[in-house]
Protein backbone atom coordinates (compact mmCIF):
# COMPACT_ATOMS: atom_id res chain seq x y z
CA UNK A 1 0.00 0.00 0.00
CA UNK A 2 0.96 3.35 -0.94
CA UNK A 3 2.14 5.88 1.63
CA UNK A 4 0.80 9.20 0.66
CA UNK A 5 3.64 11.07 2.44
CA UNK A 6 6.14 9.51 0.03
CA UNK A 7 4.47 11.55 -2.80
CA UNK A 8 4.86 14.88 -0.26
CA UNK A 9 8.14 14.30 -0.32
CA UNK A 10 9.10 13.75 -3.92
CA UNK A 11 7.68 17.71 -3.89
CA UNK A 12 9.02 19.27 -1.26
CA UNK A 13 12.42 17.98 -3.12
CA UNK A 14 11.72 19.20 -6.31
CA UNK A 15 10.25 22.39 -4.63
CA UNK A 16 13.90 22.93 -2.52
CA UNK A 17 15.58 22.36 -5.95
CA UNK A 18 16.96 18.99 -4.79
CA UNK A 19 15.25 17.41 -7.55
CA UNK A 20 14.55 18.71 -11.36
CA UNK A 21 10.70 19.07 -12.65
CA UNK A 22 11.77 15.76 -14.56
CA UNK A 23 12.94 13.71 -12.14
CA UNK A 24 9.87 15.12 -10.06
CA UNK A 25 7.22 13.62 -12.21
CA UNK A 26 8.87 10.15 -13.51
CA UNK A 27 9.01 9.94 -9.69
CA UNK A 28 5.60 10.71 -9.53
CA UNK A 29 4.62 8.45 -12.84
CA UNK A 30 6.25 5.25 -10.70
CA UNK A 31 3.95 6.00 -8.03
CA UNK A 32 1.22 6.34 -10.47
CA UNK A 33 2.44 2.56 -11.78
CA UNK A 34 3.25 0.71 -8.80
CA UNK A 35 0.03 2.14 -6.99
CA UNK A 36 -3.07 1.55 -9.80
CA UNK A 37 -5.36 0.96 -7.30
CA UNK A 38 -4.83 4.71 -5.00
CA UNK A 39 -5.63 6.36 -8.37
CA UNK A 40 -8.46 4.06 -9.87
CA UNK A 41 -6.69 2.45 -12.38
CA UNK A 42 -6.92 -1.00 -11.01
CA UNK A 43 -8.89 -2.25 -14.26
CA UNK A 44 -6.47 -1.27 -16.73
CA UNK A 45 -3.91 -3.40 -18.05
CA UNK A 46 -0.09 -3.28 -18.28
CA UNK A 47 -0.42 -1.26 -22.10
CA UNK A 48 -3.21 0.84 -21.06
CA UNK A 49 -1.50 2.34 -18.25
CA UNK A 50 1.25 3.45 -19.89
CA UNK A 51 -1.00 4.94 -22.52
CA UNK A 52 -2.73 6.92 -19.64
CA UNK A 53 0.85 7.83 -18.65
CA UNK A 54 1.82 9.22 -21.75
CA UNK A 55 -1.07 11.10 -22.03
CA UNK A 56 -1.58 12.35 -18.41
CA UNK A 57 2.68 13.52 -18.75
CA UNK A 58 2.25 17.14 -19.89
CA UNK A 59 -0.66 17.56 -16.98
CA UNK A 60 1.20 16.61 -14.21
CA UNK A 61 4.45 18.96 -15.73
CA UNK A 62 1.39 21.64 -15.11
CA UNK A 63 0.16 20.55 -12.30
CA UNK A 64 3.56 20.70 -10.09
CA UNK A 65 3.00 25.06 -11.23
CA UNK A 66 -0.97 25.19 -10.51
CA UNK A 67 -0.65 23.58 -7.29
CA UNK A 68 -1.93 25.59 -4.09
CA UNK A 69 0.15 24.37 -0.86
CA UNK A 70 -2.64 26.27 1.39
CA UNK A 71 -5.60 24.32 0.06
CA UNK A 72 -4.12 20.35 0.25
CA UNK A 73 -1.50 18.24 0.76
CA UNK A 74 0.37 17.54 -2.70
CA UNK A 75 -0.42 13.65 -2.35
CA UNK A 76 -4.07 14.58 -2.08
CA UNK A 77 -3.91 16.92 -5.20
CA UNK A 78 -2.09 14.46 -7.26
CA UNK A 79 -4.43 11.77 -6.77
CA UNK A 80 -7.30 14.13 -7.66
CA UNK A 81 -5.69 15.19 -10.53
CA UNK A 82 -4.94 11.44 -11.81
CA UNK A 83 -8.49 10.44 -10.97
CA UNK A 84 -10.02 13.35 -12.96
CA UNK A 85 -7.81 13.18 -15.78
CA UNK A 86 -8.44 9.56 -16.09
CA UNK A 87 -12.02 10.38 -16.54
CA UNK A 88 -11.26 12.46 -19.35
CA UNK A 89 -8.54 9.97 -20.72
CA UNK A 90 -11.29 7.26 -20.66
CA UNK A 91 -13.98 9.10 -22.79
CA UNK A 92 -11.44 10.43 -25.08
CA UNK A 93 -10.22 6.61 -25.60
CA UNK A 94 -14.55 5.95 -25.72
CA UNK A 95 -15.34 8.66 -28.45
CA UNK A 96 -12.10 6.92 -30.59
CA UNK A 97 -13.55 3.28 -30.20
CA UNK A 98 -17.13 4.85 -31.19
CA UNK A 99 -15.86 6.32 -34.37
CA UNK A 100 -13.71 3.78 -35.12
CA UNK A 101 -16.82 1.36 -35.23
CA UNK A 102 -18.76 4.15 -36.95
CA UNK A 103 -16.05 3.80 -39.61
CA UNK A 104 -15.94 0.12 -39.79
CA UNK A 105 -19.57 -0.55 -39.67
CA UNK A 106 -20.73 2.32 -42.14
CA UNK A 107 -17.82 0.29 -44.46
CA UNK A 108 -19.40 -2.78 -44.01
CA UNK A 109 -22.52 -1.96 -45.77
CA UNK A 110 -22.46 -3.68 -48.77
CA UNK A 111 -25.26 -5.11 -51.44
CA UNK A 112 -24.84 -8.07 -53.41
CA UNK A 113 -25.31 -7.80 -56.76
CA UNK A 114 -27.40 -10.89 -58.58
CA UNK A 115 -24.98 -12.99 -59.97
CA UNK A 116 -27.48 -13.16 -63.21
CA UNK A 117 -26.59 -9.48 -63.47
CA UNK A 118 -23.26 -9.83 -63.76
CA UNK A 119 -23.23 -12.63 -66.61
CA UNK A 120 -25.56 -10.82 -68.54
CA UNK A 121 -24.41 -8.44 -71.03
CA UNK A 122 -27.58 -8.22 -72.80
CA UNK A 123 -28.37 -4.80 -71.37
CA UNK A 124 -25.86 -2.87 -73.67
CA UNK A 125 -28.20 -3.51 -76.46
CA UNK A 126 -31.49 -3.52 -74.24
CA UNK A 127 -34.04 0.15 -74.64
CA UNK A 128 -33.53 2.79 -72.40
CA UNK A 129 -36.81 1.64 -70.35
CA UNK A 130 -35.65 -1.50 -70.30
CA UNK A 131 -32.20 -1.44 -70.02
CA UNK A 132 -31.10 -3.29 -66.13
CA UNK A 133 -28.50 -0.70 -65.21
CA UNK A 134 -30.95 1.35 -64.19
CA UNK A 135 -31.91 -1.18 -61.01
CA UNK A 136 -27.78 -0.75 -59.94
CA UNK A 137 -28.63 2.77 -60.02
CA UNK A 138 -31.80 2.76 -57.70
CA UNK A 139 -29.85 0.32 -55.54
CA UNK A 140 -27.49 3.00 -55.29
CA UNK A 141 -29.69 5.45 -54.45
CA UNK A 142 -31.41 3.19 -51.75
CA UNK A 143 -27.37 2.59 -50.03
CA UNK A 144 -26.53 6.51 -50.47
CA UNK A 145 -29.71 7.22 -48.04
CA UNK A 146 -28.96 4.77 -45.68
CA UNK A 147 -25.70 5.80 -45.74
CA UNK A 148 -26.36 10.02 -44.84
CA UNK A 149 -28.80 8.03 -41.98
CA UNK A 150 -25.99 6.53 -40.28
CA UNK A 151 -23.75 8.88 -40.39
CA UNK A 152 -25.84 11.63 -39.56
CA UNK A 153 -26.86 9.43 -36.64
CA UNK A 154 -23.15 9.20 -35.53
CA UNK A 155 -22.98 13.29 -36.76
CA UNK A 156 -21.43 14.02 -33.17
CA UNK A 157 -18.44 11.06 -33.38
CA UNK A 158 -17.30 10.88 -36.90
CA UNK A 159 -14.16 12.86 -37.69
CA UNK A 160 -13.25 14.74 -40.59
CA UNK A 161 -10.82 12.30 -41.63
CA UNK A 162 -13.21 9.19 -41.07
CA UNK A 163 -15.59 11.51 -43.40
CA UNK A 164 -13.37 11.96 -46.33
CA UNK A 165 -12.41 8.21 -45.95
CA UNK A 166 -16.34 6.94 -46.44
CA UNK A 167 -16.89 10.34 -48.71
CA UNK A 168 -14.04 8.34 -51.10
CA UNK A 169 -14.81 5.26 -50.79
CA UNK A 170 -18.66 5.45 -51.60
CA UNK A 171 -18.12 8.42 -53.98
CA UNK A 172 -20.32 10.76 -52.07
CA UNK A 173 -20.82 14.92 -52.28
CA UNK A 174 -18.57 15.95 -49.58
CA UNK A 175 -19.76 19.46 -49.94
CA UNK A 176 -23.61 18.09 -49.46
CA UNK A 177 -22.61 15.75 -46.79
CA UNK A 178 -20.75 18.70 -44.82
CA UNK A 179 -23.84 20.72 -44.86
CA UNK A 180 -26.33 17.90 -43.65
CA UNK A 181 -23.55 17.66 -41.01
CA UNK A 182 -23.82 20.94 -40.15
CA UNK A 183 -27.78 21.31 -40.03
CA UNK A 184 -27.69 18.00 -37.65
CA UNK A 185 -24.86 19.26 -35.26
CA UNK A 186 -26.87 22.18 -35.36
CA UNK A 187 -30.32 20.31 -33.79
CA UNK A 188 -27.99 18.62 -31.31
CA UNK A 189 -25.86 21.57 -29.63
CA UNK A 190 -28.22 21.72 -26.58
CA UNK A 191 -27.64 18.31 -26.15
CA UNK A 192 -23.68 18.95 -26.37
CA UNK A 193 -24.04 21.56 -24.16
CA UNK A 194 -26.21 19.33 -21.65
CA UNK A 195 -23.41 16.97 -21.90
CA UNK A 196 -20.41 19.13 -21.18
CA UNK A 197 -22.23 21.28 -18.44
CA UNK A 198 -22.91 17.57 -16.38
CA UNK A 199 -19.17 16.71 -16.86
CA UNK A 200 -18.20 19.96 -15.10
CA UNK A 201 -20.75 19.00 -12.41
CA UNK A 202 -19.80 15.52 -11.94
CA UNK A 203 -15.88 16.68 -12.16
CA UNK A 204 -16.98 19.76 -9.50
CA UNK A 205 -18.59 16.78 -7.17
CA UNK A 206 -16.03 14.64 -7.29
CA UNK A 207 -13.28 17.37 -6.14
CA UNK A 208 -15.68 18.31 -3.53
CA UNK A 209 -16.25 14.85 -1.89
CA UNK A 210 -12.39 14.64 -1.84
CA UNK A 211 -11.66 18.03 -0.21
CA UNK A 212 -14.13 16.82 2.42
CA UNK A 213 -12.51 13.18 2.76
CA UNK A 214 -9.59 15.10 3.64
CA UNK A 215 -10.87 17.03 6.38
CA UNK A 216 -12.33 13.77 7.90
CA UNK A 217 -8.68 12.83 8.01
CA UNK A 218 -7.93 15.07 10.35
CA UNK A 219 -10.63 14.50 12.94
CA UNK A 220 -11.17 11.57 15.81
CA UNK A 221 -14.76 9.49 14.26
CA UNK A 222 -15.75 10.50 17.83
CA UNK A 223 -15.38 14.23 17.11
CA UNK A 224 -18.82 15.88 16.54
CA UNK A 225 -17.30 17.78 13.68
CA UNK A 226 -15.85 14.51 12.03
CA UNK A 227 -19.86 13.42 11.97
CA UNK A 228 -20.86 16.97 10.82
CA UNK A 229 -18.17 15.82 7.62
CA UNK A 230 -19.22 12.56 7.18
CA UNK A 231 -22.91 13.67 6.54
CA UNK A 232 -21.49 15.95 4.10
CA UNK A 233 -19.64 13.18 2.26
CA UNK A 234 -22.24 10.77 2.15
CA UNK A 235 -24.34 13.87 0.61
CA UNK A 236 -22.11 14.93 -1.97
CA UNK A 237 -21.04 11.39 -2.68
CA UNK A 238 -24.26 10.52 -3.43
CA UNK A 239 -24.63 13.70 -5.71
CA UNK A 240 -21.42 12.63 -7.54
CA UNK A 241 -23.24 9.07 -8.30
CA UNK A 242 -26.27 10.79 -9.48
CA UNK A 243 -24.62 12.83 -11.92
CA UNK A 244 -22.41 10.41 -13.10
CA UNK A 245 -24.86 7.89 -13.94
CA UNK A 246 -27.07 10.84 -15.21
CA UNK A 247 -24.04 11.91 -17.83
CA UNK A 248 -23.37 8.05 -18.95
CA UNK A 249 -26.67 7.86 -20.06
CA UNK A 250 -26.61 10.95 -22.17
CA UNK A 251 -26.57 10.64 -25.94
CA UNK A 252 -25.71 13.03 -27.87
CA UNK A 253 -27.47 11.96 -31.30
CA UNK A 254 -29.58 13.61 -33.38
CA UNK A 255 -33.20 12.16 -33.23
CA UNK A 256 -35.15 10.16 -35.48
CA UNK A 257 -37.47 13.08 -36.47
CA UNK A 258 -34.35 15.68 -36.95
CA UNK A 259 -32.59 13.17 -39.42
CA UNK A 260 -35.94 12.69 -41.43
CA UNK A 261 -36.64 16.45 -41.60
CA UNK A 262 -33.22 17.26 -42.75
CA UNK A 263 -33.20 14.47 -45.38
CA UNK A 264 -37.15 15.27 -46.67
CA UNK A 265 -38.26 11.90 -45.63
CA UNK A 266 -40.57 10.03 -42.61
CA UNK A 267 -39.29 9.70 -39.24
CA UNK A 268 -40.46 5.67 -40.09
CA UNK A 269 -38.22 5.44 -42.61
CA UNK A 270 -34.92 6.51 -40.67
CA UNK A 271 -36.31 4.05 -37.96
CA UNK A 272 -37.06 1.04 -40.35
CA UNK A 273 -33.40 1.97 -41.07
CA UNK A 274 -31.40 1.74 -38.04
CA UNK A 275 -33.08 -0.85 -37.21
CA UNK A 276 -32.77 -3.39 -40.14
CA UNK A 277 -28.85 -2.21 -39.76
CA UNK A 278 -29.30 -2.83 -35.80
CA UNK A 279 -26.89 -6.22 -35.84
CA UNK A 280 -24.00 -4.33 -37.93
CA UNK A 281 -24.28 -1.22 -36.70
CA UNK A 282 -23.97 -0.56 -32.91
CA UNK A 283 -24.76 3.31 -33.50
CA UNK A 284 -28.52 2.34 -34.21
CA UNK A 285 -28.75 1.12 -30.38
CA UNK A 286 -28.86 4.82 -29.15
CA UNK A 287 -32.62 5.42 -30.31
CA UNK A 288 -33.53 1.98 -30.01
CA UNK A 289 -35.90 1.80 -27.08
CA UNK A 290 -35.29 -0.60 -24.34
């Protein structure tokens, strides 16, 4: 088990000069190894934690200049500030896995062709009213729609890059597909906003609940005040749960009747949609009703 005033120290060296800002954080980065389960990363795995090291690096560089001596002990900061950034490590490593399935999902969407079709050359010679091209090019049509429905569905989680790579591969408008984009992020701001204003509440909770653990720490569990703080943590605790259960379940996706209006067709038809797709594409489970 970790002893917290280890992690004191390793500042108060690097704040006498004894130690560089370097050698301060790998310090601090060992810790954050050897200890998974003080910060809350007891569920990664060997290659995910240094991937969360890597990226929590720079923050901890700025954390050793942001951090207020009068307002915690350094061990009780650092662990806060692992612990939040986590949470923002995680749904940054969440949005990339969403796309990424988007991508790979939206790619997989494929119609077979009759193999009559493709033996036949008869058409070349057949009238224009008759002529069986024309049924690749209504099937075409038909994929192109579905297509915009997905990834207008997805609007929030698909990169740029991810774009141009099923705007090639499909031979789409870009231009036209940037607009739709554009009208559907559009419909779904509040919900973005909804979404970032709960993460600032659950992140506000969770600081809170730990200030307060910290003043339990210095109190007797016979002290009155030490059961005036404990009241307050089981309080704000069970605010932080709230809220954080409260933001997982937020979607930010456009609804069934948004898509429809910007596309000019039924809300049915965007449904029958997703939901044919529902197997292949994991996207379509967000307005799929329990």
């Amino acid at each position: 088990m970790i002893n917290a005033k280890n992690i004191d120290n390793v500042y108060a060296l690097y704040k006498c000069g004894v130690i560089s800002k370097k050698r301060c954080v790998n310090l601090l980065l060992s810790f954050l190894k050897e200890n998974p389960y003080f910060f809350g990363l007891e569920k990664l795995n060997e290659e995910s934690i240094c991937d969360f090291m890597f990226y929590i690096f720079p923050k901890i560089q700025n954390g050793l200049e942001s951090y207020d001596e009068g307002r915690s002990y350094f061990s009780s900061y650092f662990q806060s500030l692992v612990r939040l950034d986590f949470i923002t490590w995680k749904k940054i490593k969440i949005k990339e896995k969403l796309r990424q399935q988007a991508i790979i999902n939206i790619k997989s969407v494929e119609y077979e062709i009759e193999e009559d079709f493709l033996q036949n050359t008869d058409f070349l010679a057949a009238e224009p009213e008759q002529n069986p091209y024309q049924q690749r090019i209504e099937i075409s049509e038909k994929l192109k729609l579905e297509l915009y429905i997905i990834i207008l569905k997805s609007a929030y989680y698909i990169s740029s890059e991810q774009l141009s790579d099923i705007v090639e591969k499909f031979s789409l408008d870009f231009n036209e597909l940037q607009y739709l984009l554009f009208l559907t992020n559009e419909q779904i701001k509040k919900k973005i906003e909804n979404a970032k204003l709960m993460e600032e509440l659950v992140n506000w909770s969770f600081i809170k609940r730990e200030e307060v653990k910290i003043c339990m720490s210095h109190y007797s569990s016979e002290d009155p005040i030490y059961e005036k703080l404990l009241e307050d943590y089981q309080k704000i605790d069970e605010r932080y749960n709230q809220r954080k259960e409260k933001l997982k379940k937020m979607k930010i996706v456009p609804s069934d009747i948004t898509i429809a209006k910007i596309l000019g067709i039924s809300a049915s038809k965007v449904r029958y949609t997703l939901k044919k797709n529902y197997q292949k594409l994991n996207i379509a489970k967000t307005s799929r009703k329990k």
